[in-house]
Protein backbone atom coordinates (compact mmCIF):
# COMPACT_ATOMS: atom_id res chain seq x y z
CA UNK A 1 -19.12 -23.88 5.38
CA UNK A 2 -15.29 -22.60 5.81
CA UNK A 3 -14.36 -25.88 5.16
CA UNK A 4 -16.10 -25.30 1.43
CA UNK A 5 -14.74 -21.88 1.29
CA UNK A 6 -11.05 -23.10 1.82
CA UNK A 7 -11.30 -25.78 -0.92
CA UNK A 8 -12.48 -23.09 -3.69
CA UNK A 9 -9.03 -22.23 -5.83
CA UNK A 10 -7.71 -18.97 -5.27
CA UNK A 11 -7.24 -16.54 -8.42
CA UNK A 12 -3.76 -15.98 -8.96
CA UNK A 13 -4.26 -13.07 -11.77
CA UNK A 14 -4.13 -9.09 -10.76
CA UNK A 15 -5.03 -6.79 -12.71
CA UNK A 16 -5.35 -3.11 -14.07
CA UNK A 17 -7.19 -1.81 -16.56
CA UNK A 18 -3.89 -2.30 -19.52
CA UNK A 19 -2.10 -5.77 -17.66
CA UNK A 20 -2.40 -8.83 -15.67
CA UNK A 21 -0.11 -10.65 -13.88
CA UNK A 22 -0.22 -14.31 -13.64
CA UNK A 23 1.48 -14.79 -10.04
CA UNK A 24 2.15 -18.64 -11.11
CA UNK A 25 4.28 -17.76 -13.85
CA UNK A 26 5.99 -15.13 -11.86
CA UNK A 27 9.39 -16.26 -10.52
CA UNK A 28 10.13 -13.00 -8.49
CA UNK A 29 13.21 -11.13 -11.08
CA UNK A 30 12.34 -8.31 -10.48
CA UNK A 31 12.93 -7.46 -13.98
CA UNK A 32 9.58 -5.57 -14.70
CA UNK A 33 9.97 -3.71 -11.28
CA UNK A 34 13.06 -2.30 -12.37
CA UNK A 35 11.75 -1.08 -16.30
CA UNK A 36 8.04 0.44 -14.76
CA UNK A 37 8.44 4.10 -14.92
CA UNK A 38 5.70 4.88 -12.43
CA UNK A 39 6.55 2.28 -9.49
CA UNK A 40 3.25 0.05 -10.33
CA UNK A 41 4.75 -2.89 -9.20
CA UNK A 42 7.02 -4.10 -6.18
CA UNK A 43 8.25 -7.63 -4.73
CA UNK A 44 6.16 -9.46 -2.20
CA UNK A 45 7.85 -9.83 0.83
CA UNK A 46 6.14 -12.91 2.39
CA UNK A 47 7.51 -16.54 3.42
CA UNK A 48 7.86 -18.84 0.26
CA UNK A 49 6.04 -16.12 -1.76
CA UNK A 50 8.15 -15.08 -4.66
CA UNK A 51 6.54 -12.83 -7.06
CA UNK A 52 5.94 -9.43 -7.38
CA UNK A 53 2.26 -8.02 -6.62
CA UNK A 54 0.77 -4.55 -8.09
CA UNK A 55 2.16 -1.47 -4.98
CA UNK A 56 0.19 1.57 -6.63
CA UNK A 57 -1.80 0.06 -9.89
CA UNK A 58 -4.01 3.56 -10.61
CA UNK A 59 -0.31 4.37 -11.58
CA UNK A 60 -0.19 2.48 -14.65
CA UNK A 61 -0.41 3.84 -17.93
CA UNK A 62 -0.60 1.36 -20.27
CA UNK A 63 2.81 1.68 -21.19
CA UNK A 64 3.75 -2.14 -21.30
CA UNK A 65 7.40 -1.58 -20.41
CA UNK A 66 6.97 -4.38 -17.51
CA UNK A 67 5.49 -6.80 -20.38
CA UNK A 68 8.40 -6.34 -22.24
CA UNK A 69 10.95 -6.56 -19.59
CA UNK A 70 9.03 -10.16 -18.18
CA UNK A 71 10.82 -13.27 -20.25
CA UNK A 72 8.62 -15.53 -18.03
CA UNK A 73 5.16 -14.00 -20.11
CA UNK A 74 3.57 -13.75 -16.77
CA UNK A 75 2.31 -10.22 -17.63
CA UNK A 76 0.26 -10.05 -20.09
C-alpha cells in the first residue's frame, strides 16, 4: 500500500483563486517575489528545492504583477 502511494506523481501546481504556479517551470529568481505587493509569495528554503512556494496566498488580489514579472511563464 505505501509502496503504491509513493509511485503516484506528485502535483507540482499551487494555487489561489487568480494564479498558479507551475513549480517545474520555476527556476527560483525571485523575480515575482520582489514585484508582489502583498508578500504572497516567498523562496523555498529546502535542499535542491529551488522555487518559490505561495507564504500568505489569502493575500492575493488578483493583481498579476508576479505573472508579469515571471519570464519563465511558470505563473499563470
Amino acid at each position: 500500500m505505501l509502496k503504491a502511494i509513493l509511485r503516484q506523481p506528485r502535483k507540482r501546481i499551487l494555487k489561489t483563486r487568480y494564479i498558479s504556479i507551475d513549480v517545474r517551470k520555476c527556476r527560483g529568481c525571485g523575480k515575482c517575489i520582489a514585484e508582489c505587493p502583498n508578500d504572497v509569495l516567498a523562496k523555498v528554503n529546502f535542499f535542491l528545492h529551488n522555487h518559490v512556494h505561495l507564504n500568505n496566498p489569502q493575500n492575493c488580489t488578483g493583481c498579476l504583477a508576479c505573472k508579469i514579472a515571471c519570464f519563465h511563464q511558470a505563473i499563470t
